[in-house]
PDB file of N, CA and C in Angstrom:
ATOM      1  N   UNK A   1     327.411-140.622  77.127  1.00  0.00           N
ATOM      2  CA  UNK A   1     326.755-141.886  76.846  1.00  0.00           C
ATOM      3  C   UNK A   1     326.667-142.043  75.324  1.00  0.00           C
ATOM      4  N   UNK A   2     327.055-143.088  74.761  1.00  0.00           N
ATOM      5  CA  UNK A   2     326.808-143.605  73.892  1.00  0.00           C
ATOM      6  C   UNK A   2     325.278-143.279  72.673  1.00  0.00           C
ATOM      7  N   UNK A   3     325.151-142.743  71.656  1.00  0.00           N
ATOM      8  CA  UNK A   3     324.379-142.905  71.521  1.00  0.00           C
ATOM      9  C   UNK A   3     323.937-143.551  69.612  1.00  0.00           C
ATOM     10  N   UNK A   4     322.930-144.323  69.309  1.00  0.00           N
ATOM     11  CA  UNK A   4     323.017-145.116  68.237  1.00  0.00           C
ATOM     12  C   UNK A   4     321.629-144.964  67.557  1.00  0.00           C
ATOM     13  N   UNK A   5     321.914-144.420  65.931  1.00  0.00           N
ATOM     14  CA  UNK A   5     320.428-144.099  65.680  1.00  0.00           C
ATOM     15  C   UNK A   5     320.129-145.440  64.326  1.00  0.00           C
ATOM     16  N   UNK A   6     319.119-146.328  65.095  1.00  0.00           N
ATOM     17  CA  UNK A   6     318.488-147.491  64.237  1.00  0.00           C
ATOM     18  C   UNK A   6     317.567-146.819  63.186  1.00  0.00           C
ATOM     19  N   UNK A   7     317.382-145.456  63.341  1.00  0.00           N
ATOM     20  CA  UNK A   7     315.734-145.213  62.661  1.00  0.00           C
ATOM     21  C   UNK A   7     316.229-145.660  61.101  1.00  0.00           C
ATOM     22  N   UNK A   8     314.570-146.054  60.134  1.00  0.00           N
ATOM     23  CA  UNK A   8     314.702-146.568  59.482  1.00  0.00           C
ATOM     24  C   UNK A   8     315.480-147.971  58.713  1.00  0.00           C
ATOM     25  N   UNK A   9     315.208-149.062  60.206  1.00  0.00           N
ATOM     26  CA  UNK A   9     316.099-150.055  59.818  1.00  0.00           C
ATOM     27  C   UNK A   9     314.595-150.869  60.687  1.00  0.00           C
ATOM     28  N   UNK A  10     314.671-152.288  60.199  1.00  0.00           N
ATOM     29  CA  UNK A  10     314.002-152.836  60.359  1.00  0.00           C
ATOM     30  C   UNK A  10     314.153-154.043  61.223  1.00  0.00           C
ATOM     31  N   UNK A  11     313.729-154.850  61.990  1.00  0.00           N
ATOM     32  CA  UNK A  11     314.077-155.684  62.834  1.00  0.00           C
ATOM     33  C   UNK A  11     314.381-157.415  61.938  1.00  0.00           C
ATOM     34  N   UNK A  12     315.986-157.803  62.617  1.00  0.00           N
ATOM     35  CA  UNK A  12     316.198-157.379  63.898  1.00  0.00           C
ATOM     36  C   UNK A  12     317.197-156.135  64.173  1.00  0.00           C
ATOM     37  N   UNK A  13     317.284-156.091  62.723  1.00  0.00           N
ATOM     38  CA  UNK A  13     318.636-154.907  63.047  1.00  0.00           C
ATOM     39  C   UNK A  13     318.678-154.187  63.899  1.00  0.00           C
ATOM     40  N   UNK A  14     318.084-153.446  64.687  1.00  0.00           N
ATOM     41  CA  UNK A  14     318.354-152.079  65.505  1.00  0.00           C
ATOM     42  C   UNK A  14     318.768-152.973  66.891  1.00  0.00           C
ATOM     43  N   UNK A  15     318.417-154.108  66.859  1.00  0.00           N
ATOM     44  CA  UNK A  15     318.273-154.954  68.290  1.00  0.00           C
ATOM     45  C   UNK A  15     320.119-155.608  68.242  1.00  0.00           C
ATOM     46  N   UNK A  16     320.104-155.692  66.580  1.00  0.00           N
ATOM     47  CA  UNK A  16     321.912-156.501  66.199  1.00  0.00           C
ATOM     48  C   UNK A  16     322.710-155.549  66.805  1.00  0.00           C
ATOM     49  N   UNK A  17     322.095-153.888  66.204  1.00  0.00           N
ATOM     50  CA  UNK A  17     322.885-152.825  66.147  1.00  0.00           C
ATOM     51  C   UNK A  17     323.220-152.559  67.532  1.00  0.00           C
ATOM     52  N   UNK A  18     322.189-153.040  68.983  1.00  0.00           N
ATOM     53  CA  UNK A  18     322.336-152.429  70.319  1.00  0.00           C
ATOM     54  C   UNK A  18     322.876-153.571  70.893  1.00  0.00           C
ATOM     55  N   UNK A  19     323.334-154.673  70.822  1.00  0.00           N
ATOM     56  CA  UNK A  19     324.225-155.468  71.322  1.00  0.00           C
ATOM     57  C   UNK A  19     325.126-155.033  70.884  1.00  0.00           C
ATOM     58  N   UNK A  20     325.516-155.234  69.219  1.00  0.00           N
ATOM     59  CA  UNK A  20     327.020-154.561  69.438  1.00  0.00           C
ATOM     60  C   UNK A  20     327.510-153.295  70.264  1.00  0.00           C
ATOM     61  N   UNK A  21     326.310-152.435  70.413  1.00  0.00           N
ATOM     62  CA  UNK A  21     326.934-151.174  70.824  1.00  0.00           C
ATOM     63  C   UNK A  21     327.104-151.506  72.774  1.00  0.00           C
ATOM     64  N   UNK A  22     326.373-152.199  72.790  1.00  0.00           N
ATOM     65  CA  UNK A  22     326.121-152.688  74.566  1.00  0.00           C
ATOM     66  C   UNK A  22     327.710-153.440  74.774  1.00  0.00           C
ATOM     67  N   UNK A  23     328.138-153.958  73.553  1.00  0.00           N
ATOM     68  CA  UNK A  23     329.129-154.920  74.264  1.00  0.00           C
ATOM     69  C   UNK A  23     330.639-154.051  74.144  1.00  0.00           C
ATOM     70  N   UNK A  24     330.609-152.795  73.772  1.00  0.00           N
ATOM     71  CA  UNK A  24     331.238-151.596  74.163  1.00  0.00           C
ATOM     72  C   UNK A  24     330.994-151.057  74.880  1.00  0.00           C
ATOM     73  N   UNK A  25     329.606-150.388  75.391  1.00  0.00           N
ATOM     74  CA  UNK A  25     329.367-149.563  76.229  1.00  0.00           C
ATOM     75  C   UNK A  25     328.621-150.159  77.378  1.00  0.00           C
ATOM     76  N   UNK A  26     329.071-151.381  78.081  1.00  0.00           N
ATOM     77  CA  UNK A  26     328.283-151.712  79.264  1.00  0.00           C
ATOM     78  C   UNK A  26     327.639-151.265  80.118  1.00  0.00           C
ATOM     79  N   UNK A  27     327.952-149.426  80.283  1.00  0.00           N
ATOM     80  CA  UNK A  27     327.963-149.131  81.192  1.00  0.00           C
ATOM     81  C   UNK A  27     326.198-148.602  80.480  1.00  0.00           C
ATOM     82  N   UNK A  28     325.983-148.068  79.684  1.00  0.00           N
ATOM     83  CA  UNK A  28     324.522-147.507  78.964  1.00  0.00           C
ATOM     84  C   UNK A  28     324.949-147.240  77.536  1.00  0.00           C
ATOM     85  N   UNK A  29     323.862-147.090  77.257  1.00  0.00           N
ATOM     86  CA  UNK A  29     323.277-146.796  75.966  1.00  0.00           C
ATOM     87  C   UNK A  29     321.988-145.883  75.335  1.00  0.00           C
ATOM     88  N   UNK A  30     321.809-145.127  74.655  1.00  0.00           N
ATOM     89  CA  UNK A  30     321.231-144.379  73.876  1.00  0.00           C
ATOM     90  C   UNK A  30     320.751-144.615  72.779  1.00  0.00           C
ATOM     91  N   UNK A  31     319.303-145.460  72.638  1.00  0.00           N
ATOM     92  CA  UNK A  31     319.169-145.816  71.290  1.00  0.00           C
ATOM     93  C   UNK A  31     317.820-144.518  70.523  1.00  0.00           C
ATOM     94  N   UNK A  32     318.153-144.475  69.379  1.00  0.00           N
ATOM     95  CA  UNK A  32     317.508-143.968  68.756  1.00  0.00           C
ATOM     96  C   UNK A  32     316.651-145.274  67.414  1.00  0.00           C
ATOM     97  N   UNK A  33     314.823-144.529  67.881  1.00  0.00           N
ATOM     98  CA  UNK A  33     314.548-145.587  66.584  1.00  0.00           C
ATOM     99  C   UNK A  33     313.360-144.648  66.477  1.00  0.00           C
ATOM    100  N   UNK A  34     312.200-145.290  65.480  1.00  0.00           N
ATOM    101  CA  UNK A  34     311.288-144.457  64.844  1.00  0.00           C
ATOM    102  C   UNK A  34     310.039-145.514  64.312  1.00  0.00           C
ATOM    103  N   UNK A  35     310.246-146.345  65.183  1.00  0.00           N
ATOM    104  CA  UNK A  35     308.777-147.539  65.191  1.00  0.00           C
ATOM    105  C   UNK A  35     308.250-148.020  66.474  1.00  0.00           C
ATOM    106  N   UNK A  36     307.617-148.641  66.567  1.00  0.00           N
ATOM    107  CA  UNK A  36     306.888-149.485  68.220  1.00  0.00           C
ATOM    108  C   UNK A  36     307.669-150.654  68.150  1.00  0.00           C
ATOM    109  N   UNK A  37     307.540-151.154  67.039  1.00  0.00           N
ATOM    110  CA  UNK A  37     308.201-152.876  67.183  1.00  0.00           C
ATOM    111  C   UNK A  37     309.543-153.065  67.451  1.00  0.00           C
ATOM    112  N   UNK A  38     310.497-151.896  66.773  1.00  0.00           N
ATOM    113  CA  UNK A  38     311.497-151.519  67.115  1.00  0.00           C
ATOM    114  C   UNK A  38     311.922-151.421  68.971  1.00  0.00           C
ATOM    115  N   UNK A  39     310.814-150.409  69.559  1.00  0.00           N
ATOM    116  CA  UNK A  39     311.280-150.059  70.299  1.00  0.00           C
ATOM    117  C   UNK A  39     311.017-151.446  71.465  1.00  0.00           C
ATOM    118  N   UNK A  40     309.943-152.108  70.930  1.00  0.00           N
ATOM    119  CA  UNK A  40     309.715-152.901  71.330  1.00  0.00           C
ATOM    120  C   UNK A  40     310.640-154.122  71.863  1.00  0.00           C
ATOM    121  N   UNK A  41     311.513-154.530  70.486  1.00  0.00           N
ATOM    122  CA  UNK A  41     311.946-155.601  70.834  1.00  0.00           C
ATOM    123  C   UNK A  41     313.328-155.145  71.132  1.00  0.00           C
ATOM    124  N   UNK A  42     313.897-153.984  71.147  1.00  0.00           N
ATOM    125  CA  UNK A  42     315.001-153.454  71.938  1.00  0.00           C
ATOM    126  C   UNK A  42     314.866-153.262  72.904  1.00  0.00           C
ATOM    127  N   UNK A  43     313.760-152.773  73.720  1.00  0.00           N
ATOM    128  CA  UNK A  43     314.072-153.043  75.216  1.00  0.00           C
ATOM    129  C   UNK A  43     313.436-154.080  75.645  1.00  0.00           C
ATOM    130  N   UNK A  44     312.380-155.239  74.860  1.00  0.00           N
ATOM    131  CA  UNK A  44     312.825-156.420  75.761  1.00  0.00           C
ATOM    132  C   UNK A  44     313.972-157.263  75.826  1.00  0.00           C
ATOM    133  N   UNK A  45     315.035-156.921  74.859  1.00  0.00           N
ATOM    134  CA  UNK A  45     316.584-157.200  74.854  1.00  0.00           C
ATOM    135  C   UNK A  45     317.018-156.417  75.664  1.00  0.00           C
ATOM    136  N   UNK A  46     317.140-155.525  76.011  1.00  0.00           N
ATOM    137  CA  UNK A  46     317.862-154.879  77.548  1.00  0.00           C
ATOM    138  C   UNK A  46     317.711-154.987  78.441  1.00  0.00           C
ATOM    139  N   UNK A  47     316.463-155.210  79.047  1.00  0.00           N
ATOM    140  CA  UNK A  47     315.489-155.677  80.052  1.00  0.00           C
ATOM    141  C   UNK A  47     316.248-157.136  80.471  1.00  0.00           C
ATOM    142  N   UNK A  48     316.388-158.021  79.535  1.00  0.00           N
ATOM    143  CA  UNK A  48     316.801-159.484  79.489  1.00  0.00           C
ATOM    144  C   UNK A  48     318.144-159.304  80.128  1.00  0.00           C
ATOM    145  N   UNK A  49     319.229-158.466  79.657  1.00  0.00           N
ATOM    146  CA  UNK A  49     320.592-158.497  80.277  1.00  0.00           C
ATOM    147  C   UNK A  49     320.305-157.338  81.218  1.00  0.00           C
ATOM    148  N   UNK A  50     319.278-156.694  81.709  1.00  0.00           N
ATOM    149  CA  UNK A  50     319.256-156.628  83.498  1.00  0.00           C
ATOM    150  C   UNK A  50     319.017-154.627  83.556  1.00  0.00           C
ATOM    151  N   UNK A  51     319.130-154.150  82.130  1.00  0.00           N
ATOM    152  CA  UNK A  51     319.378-152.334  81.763  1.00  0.00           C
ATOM    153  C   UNK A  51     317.763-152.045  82.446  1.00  0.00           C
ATOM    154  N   UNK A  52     318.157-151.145  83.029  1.00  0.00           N
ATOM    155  CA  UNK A  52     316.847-150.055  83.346  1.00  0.00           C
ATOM    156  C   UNK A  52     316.638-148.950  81.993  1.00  0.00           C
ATOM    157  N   UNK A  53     315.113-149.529  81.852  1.00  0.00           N
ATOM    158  CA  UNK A  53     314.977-148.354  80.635  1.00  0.00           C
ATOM    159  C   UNK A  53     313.842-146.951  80.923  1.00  0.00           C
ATOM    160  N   UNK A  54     314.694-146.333  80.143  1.00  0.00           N
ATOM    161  CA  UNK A  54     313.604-145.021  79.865  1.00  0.00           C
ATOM    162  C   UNK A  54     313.452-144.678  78.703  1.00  0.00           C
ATOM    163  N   UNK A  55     312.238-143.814  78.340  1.00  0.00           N
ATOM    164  CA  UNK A  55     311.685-143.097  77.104  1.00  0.00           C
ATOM    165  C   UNK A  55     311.931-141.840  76.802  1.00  0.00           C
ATOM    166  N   UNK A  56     312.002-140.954  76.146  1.00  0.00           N
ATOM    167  CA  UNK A  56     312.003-139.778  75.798  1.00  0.00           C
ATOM    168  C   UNK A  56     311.573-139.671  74.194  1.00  0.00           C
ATOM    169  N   UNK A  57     310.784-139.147  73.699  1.00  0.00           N
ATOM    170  CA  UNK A  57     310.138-138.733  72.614  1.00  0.00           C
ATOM    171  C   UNK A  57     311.299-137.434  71.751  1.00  0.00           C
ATOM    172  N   UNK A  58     311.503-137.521  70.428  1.00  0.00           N
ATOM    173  CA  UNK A  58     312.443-136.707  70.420  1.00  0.00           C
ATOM    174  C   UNK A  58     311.229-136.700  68.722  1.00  0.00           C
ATOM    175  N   UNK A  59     310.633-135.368  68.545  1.00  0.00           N
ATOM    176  CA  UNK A  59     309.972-135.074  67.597  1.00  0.00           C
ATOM    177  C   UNK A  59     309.253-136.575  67.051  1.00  0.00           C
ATOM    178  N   UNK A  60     309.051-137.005  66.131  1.00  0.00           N
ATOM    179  CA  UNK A  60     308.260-137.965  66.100  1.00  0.00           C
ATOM    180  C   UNK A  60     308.913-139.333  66.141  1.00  0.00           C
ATOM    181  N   UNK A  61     310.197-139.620  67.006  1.00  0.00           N
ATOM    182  CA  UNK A  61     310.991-140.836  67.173  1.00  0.00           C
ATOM    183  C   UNK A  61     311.267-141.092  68.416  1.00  0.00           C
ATOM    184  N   UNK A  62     312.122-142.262  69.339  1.00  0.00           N
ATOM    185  CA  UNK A  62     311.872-142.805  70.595  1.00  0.00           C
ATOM    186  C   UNK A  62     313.027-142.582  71.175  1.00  0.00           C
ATOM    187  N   UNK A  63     313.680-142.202  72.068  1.00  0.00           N
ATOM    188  CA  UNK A  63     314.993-142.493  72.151  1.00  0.00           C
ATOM    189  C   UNK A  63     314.628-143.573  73.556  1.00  0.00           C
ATOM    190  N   UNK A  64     315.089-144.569  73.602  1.00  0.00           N
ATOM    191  CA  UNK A  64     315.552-145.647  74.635  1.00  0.00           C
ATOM    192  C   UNK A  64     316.895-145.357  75.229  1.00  0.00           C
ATOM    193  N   UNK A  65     316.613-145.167  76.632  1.00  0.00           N
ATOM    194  CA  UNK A  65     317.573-144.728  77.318  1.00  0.00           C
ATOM    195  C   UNK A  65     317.890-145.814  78.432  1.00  0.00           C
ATOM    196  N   UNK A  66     319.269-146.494  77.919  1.00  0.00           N
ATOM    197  CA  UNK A  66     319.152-148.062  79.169  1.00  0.00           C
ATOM    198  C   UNK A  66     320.554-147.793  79.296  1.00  0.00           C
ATOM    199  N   UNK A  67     320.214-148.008  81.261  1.00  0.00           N
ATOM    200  CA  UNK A  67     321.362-148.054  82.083  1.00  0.00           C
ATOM    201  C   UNK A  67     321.817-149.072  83.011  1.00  0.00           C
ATOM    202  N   UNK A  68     322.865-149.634  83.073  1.00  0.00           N
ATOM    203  CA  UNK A  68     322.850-150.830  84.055  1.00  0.00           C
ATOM    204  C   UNK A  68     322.153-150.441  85.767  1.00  0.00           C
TER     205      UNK A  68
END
């Protein structure tokens, strides 16, 4: 799986950064970020085109884990 690290980028970028990577990897995605708002408004963008998401904590950052 794909995976894409936004940390230290600010919105909307990490959200620009996971469409482009979505419209390669339809099948999932692996995002890496290191804020709330971030994680925030990336998975209500995945959520919207239909991805099941999950969380995992990876030392003090988020990884978003969305699968069709």
């Amino acid at each position: 799986m794909e995976r894409i690290d936004t940390r230290g980028m600010s919105c909307p970028q990490p959200v620009l950064m996971t469409k482009n990577a979505i419209e390669k990897h339809p099948e999932g995605l692996e995002i890496l970020v290191d804020n709330n708002t971030a994680k925030n408004n990336v998975t209500r963008f995945l959520k919207n085109l239909g991805y099941n998401i999950n969380y995992k904590e990876e030392d003090e950052d988020i990884l978003i884990i969305a699968r069709k």
